[in-house]
Protein backbone atom coordinates (compact mmCIF):
# COMPACT_ATOMS: atom_id res chain seq x y z
CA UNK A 1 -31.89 109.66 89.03
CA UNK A 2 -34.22 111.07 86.05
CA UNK A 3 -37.11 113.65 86.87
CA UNK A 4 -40.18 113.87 85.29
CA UNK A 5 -42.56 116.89 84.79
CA UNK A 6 -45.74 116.74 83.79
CA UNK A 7 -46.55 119.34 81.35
CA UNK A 8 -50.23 118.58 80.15
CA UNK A 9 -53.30 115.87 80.09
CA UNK A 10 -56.39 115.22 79.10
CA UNK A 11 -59.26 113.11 79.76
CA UNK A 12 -60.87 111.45 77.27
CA UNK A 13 -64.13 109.47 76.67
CA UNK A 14 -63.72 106.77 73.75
CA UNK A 15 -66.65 104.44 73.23
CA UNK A 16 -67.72 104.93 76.73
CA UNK A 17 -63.99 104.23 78.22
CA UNK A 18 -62.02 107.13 80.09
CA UNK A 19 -58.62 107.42 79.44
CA UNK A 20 -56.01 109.87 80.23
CA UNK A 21 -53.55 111.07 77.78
CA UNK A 22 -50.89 113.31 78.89
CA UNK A 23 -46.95 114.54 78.18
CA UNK A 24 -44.41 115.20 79.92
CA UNK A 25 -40.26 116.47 80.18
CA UNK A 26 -37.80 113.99 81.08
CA UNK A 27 -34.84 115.34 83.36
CA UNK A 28 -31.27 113.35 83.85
CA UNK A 29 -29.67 113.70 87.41
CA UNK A 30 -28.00 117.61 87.09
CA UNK A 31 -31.57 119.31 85.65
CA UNK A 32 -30.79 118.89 82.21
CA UNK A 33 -33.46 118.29 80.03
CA UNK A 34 -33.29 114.78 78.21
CA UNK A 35 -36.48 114.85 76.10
CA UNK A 36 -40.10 116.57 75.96
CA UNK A 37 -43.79 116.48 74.47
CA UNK A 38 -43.39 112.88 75.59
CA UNK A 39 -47.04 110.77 75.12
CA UNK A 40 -48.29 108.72 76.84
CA UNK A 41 -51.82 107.30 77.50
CA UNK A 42 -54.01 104.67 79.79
CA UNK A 43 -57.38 103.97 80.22
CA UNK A 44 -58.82 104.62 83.49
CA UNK A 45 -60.73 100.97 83.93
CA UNK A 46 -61.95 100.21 87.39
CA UNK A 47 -59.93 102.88 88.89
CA UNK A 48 -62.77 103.98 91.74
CA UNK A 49 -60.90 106.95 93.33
CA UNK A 50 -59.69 108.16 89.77
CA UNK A 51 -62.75 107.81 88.18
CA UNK A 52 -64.21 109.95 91.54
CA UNK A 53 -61.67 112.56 90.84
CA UNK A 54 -62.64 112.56 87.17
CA UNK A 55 -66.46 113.19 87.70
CA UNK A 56 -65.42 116.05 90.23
CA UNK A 57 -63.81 117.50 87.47
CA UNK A 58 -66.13 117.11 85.35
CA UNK A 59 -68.60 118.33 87.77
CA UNK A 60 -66.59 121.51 88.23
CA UNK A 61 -66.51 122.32 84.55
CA UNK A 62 -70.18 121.75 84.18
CA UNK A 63 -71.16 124.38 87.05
CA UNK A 64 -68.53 126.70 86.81
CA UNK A 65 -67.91 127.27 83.02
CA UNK A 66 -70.68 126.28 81.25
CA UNK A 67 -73.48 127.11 83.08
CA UNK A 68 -72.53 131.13 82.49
């Protein structure tokens, strides 16, 4: 069975639409490491508890980095 790690993402605003871009490493059954810096992206849509977890996040940023 193939693993995945995620190594990276990133959410992004486009013309008012969220979406989430990240990569990842693919793994085959023993560890070994099949492929990386895969892409992939989706847009968010009507995803309620994502788009919570999102504004958190956003949130978070907004007090605790920027506001210094």
């Amino acid at each position: 069975m193939k693993t995945f790690e995620l190594n990276s993402f990133m959410i992004l605003n486009i013309n008012g639409t969220d979406k989430i871009s990240y990569t990842y490493t693919e793994f085959d059954n023993n560890g070994n490491q099949i492929s990386c810096n895969n892409k992939r992206t989706f847009n968010v849509d009507n995803n309620l508890p994502l788009q919570n977890h999102i504004a958190e996040i956003k949130k978070y940023i907004k007090e605790n980095k920027l506001s210094k």
